[in-house]
C-alpha atoms as a PDB file:
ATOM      1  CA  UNK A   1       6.631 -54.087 105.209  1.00  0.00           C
ATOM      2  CA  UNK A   2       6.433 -56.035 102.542  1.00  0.00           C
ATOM      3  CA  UNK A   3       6.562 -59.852 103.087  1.00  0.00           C
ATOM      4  CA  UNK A   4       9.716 -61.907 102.006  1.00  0.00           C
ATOM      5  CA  UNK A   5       8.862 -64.709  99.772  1.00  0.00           C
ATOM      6  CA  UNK A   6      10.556 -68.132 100.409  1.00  0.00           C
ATOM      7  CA  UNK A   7      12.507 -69.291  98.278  1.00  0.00           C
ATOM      8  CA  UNK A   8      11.501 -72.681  96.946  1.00  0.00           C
ATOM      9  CA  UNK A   9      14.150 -75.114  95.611  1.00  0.00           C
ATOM     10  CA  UNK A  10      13.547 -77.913  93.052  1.00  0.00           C
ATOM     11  CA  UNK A  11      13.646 -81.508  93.466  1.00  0.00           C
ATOM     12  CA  UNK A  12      16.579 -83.130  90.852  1.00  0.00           C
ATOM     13  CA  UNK A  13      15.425 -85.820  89.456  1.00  0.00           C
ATOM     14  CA  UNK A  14      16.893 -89.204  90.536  1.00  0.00           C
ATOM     15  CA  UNK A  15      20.093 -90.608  89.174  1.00  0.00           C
ATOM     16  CA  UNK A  16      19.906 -93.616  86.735  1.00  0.00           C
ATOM     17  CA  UNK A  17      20.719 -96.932  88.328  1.00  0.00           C
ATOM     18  CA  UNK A  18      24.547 -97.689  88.421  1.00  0.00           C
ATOM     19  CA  UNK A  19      25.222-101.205  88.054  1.00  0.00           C
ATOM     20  CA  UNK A  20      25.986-102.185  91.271  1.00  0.00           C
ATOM     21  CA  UNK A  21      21.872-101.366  91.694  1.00  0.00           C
ATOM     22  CA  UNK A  22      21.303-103.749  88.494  1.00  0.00           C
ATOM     23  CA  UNK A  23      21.225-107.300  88.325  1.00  0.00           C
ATOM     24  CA  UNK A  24      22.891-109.073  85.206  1.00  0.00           C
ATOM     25  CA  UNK A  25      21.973-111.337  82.200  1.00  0.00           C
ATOM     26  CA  UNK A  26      23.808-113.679  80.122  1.00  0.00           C
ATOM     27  CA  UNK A  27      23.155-113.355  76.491  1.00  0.00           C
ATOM     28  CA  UNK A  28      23.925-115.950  73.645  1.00  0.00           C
ATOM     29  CA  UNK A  29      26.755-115.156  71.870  1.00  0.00           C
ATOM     30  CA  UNK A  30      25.953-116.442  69.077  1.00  0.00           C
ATOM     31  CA  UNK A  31      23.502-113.645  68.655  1.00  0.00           C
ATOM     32  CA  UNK A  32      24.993-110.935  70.967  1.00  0.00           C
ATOM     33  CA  UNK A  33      28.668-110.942  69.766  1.00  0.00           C
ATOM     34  CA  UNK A  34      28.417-111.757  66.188  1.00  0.00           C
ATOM     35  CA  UNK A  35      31.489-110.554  63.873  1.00  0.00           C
ATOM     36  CA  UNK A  36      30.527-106.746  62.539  1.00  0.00           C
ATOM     37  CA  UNK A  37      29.486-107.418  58.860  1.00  0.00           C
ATOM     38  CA  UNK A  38      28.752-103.928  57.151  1.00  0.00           C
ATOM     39  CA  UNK A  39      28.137-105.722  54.194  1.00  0.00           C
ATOM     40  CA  UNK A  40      25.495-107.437  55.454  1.00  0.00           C
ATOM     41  CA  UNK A  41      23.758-104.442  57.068  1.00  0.00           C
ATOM     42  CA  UNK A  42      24.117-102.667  53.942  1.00  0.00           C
ATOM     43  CA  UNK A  43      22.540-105.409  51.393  1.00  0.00           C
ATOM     44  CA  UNK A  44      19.355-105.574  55.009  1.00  0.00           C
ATOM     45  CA  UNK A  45      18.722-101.829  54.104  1.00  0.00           C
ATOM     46  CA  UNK A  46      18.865-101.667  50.602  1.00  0.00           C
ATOM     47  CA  UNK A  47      16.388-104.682  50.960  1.00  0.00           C
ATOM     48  CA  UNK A  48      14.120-103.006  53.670  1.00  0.00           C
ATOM     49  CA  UNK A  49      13.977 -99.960  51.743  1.00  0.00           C
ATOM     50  CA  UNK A  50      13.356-100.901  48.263  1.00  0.00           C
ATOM     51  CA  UNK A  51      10.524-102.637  49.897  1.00  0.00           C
ATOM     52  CA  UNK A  52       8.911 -99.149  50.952  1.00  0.00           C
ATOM     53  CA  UNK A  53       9.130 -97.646  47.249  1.00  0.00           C
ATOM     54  CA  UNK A  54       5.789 -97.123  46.214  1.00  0.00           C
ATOM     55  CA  UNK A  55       6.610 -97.613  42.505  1.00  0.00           C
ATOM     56  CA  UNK A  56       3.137 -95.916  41.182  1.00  0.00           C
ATOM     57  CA  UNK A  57       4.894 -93.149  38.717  1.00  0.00           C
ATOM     58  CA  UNK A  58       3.253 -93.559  35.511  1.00  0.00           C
ATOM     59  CA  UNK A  59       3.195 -91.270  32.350  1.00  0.00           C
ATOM     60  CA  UNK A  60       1.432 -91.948  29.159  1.00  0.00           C
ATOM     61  CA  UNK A  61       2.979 -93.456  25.817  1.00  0.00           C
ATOM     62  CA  UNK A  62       1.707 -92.108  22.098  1.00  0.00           C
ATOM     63  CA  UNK A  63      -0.558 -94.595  22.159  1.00  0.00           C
ATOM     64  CA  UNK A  64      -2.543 -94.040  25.183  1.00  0.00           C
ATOM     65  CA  UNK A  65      -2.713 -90.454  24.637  1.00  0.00           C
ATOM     66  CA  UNK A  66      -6.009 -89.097  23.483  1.00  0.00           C
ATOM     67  CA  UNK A  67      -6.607 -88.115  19.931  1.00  0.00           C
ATOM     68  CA  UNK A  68      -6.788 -88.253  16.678  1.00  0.00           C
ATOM     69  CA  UNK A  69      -4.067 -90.372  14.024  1.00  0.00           C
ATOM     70  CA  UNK A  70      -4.447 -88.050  11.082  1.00  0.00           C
ATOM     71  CA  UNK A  71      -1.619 -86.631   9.670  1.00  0.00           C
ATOM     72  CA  UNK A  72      -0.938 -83.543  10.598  1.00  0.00           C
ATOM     73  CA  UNK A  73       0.314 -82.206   7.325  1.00  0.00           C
ATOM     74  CA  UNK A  74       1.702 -84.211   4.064  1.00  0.00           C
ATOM     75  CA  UNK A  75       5.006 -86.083   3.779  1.00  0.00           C
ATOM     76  CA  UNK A  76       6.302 -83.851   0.770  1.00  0.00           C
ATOM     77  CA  UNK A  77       5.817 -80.004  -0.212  1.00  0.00           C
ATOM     78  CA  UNK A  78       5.241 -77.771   2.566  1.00  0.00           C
ATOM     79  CA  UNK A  79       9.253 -77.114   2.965  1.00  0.00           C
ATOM     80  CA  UNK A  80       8.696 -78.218   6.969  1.00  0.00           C
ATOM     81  CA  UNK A  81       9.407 -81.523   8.814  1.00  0.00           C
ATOM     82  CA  UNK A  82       7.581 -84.584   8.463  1.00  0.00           C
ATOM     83  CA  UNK A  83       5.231 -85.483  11.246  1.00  0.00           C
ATOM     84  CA  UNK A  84       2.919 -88.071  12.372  1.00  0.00           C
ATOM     85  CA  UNK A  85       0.094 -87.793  14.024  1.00  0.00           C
ATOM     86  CA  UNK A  86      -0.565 -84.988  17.037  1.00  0.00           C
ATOM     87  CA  UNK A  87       0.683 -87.729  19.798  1.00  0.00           C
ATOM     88  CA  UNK A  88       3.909 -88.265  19.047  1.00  0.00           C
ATOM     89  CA  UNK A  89       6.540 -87.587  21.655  1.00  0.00           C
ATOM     90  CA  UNK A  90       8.771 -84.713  19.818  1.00  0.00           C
ATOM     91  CA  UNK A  91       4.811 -82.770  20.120  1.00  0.00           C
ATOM     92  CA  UNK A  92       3.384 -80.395  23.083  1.00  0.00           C
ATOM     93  CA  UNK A  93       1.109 -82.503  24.442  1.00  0.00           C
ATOM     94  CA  UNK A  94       2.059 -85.866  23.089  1.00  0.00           C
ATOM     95  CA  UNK A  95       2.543 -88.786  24.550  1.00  0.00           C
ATOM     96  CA  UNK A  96       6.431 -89.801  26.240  1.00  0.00           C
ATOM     97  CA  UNK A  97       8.736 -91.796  24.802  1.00  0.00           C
ATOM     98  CA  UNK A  98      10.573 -93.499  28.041  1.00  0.00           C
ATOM     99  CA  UNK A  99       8.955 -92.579  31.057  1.00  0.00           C
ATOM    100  CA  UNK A 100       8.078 -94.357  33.944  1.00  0.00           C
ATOM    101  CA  UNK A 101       5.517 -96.900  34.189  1.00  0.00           C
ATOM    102  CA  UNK A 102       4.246 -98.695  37.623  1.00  0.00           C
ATOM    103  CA  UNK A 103       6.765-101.354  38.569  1.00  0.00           C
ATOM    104  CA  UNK A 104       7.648-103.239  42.043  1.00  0.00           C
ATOM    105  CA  UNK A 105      10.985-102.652  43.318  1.00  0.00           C
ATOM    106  CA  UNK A 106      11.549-104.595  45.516  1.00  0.00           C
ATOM    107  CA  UNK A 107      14.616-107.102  45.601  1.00  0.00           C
ATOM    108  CA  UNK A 108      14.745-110.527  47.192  1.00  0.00           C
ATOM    109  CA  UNK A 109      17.213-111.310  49.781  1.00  0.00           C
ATOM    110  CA  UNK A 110      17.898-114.718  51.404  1.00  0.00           C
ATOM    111  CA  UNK A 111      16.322-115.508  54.866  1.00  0.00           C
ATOM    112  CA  UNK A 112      19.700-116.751  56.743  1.00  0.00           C
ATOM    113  CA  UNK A 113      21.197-112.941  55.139  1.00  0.00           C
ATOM    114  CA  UNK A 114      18.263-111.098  57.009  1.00  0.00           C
ATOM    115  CA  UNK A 115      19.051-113.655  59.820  1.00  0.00           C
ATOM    116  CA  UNK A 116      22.337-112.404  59.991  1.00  0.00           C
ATOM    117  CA  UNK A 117      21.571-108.954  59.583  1.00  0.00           C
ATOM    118  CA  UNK A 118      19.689-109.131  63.124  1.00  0.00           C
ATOM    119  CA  UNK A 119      22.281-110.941  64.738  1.00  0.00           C
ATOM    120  CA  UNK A 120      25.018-107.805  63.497  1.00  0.00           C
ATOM    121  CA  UNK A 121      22.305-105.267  64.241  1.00  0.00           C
ATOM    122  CA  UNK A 122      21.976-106.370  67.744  1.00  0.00           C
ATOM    123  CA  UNK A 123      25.377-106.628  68.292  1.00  0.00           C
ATOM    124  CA  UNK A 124      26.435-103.455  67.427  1.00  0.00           C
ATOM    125  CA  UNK A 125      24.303-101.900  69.666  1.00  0.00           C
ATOM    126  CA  UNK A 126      26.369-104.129  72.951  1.00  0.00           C
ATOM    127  CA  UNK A 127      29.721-103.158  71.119  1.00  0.00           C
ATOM    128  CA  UNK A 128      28.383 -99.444  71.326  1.00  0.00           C
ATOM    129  CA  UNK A 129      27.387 -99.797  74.751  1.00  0.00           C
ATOM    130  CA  UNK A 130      23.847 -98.901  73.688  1.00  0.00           C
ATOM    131  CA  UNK A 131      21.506-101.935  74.668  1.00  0.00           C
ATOM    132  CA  UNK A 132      19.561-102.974  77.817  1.00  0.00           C
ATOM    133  CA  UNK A 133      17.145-105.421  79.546  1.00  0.00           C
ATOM    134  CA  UNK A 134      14.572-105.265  81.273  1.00  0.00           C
ATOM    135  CA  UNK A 135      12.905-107.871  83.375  1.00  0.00           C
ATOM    136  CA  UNK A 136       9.315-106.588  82.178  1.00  0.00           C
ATOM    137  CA  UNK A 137       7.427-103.723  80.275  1.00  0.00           C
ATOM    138  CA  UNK A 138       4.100-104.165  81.778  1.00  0.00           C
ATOM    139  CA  UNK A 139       3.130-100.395  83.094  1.00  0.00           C
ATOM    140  CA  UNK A 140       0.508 -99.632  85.547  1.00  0.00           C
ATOM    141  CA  UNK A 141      -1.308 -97.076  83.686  1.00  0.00           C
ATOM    142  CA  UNK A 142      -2.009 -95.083  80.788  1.00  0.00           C
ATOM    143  CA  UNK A 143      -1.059 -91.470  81.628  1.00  0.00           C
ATOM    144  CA  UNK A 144       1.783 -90.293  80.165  1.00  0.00           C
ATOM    145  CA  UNK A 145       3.241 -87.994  82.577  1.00  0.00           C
ATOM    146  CA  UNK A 146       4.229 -90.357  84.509  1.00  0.00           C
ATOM    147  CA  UNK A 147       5.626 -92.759  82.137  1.00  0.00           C
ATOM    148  CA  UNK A 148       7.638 -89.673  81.201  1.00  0.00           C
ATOM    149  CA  UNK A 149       9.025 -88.749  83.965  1.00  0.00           C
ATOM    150  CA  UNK A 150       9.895 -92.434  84.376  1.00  0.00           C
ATOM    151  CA  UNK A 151      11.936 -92.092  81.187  1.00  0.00           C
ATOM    152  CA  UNK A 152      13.614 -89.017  81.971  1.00  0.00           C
ATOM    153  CA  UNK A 153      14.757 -90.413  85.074  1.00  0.00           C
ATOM    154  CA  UNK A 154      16.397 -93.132  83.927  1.00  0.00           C
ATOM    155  CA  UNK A 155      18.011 -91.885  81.175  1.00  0.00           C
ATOM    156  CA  UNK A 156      16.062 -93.822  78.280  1.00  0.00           C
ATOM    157  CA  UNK A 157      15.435 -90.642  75.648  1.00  0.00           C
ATOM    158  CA  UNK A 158      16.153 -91.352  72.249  1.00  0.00           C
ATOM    159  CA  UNK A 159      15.092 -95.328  73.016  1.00  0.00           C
ATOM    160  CA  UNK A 160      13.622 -98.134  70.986  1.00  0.00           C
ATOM    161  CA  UNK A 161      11.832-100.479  73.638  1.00  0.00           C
ATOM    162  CA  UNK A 162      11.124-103.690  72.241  1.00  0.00           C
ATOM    163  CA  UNK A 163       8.886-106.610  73.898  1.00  0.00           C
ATOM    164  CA  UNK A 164       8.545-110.208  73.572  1.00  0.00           C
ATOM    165  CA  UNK A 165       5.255-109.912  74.044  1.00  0.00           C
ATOM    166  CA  UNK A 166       2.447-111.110  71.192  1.00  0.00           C
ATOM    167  CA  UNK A 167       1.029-107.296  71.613  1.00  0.00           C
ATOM    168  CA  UNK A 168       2.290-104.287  72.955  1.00  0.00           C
ATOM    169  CA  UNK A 169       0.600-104.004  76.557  1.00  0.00           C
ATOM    170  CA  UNK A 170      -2.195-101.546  76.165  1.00  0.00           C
ATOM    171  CA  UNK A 171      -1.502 -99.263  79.240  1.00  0.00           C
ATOM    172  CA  UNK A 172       2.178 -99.115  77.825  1.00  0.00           C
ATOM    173  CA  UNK A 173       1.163 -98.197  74.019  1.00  0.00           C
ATOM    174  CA  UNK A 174      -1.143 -95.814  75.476  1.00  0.00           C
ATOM    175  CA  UNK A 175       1.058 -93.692  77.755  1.00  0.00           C
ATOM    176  CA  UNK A 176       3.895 -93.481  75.206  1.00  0.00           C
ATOM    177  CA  UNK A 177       2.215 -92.672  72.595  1.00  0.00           C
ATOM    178  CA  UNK A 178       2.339 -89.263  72.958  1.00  0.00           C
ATOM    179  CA  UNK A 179       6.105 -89.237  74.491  1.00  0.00           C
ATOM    180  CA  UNK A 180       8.596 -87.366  71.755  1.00  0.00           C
ATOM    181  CA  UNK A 181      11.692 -89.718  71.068  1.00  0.00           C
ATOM    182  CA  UNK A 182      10.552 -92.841  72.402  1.00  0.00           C
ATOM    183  CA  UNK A 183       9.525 -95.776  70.567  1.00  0.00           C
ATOM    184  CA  UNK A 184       8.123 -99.089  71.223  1.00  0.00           C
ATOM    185  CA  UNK A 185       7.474-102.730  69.196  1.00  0.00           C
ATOM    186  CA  UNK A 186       7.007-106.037  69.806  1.00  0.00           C
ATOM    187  CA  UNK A 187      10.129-108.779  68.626  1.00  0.00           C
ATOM    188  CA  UNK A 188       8.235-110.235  65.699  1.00  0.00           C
ATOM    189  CA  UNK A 189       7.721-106.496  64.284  1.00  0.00           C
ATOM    190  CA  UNK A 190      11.208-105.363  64.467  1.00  0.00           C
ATOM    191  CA  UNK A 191      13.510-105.012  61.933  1.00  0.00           C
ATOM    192  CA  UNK A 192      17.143-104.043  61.152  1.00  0.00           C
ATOM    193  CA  UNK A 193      16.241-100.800  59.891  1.00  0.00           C
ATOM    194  CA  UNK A 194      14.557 -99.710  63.351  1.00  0.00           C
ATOM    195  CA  UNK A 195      17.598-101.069  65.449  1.00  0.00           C
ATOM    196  CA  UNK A 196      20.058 -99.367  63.508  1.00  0.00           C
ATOM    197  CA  UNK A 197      17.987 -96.064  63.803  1.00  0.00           C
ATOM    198  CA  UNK A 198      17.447 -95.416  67.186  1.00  0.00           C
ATOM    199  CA  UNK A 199      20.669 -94.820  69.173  1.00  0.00           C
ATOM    200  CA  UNK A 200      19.550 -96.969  72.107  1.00  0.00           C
ATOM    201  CA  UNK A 201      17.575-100.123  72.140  1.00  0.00           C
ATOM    202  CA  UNK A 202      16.088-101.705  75.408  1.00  0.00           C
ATOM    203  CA  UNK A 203      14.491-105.258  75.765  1.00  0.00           C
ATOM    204  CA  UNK A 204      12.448-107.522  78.000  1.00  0.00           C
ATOM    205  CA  UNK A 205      13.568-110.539  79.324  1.00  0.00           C
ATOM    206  CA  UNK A 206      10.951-112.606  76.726  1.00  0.00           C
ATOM    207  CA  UNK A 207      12.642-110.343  74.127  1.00  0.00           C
ATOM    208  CA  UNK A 208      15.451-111.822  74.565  1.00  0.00           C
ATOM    209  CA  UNK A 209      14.385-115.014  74.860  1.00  0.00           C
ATOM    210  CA  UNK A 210      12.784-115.033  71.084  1.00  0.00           C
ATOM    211  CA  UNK A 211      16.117-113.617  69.944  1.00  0.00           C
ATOM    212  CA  UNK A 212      17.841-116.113  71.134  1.00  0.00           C
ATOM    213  CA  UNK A 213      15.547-119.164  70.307  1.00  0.00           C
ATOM    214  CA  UNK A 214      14.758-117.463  66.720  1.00  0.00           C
ATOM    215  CA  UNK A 215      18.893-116.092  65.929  1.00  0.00           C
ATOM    216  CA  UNK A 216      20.710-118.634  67.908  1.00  0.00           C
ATOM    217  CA  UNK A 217      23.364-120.682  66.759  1.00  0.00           C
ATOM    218  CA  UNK A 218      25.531-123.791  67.735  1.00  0.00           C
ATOM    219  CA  UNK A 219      28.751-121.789  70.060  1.00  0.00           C
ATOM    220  CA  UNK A 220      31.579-123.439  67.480  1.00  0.00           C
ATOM    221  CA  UNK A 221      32.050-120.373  65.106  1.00  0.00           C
ATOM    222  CA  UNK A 222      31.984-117.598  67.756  1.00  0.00           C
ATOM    223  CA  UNK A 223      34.067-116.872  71.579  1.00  0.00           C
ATOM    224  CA  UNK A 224      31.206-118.867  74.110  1.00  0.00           C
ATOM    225  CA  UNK A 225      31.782-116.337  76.339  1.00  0.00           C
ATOM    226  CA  UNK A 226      28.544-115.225  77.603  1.00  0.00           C
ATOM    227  CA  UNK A 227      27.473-111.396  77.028  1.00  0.00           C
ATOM    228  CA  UNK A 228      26.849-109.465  80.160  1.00  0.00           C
ATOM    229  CA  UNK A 229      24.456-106.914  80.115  1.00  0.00           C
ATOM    230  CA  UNK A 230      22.680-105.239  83.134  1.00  0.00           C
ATOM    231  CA  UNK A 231      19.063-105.664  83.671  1.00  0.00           C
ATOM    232  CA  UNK A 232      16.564-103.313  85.123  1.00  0.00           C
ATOM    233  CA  UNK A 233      12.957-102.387  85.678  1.00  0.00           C
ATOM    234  CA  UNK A 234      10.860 -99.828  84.208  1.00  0.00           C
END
């Protein structure tokens, strides 16, 4: 008879945290509930990006064209239009009238706008729900299985993790690395653009910290009303 094979059932993985397993953080205001400006987001982008444009197009005018400046064929008499020489722009081959040449585009925006571009940035991601802490992101190793199955299990796809840290811990940049739809970046590297990208952002405690000491305002033009937000380990 043949032998019956057992049937072997899998494992789920663990359920995130709720928030009774969590502990809590208060986060400044100031910097945490700030007044949605999409204004101010918009004229942050426009700013970031302009900054990316390479701005190396170039194209050649008549007179940087090579070739001779004869003229091609009298003013008067042949019964045909009057030309220049063989580089001028109506011509196959000639030179271009308006194209482009290498420029800089990038625009100038005040520092207390950008300031207040972070401030919006990270509060829109508490108003969405879409923003943690973390006590630490140090990490053991630098295999990435485990990191990722670490991920999966808490729920943290699609997530931005930024640390306070000088340096992104080595063990941590090299086990997620390789990890699809998961990002990572110190505090000082960040920038509006990257927040408002990636649908979930998670800090560490000395994240926060810079935010705050960096962002942080006197509590007279915003609710004092500290921001909750759960904390966790990785």
């Amino acid at each position: 008879m043949a032998k019956t094979v057992p049937l072997k059932r899998a494992i789920p993985d663990p359920p995130p945290p709720s928030i009774t397993e969590c502990q809590l953080v208060a986060l400044d205001p100031t910097v945490f509930h700030h007044p949605i400006r999409r204004d101010i987001l918009h004229l942050c982008i426009n700013h970031y990006r302009d900054s990316l444009r390479q701005g190396s197009a170039n194209t050649r005018t008549r007179g940087e064209v090579r070739g001779s400046g004869r003229k091609i064929r009298p003013q008067k008499g042949s019964g045909r239009a009057r030309l220049g020489d063989a580089q001028s722009p109506m011509l196959r081959g000639g030179g271009v009238a308006f194209g482009p040449k290498p420029r800089d585009f990038s625009t100038k925006l005040p520092r207390k706008v950008i300031q207040m571009g972070m401030r919006v940035a990270l509060s829109s991601k508490v108003l969405e729900q879409n923003l943690g802490v973390m006590k630490t992101m140090d990490w053991p190793n630098g295999k990435t299985k485990y990191l990722s199955h670490k991920i999966s299990s808490l729920g943290l796809k699609n997530t931005l993790f930024i640390t306070g840290e000088d340096e992104v811990p080595t063990m941590l940049q090299r086990a997620i690395r390789n990890i699809p739809l998961v990002g990572v970046t110190t505090s000082r590297e960040v920038n509006i653009h990257e927040l408002l990208k990636w649908p979930r952002v998670m800090l560490d405690a000395k994240a926060v910290d810079f935010f705050e000491q960096s962002l942080g305002k006197p509590y007279a033009s915003v609710d004092d009303t500290p921001v909750q937000e759960a904390i966790s380990r990785l």
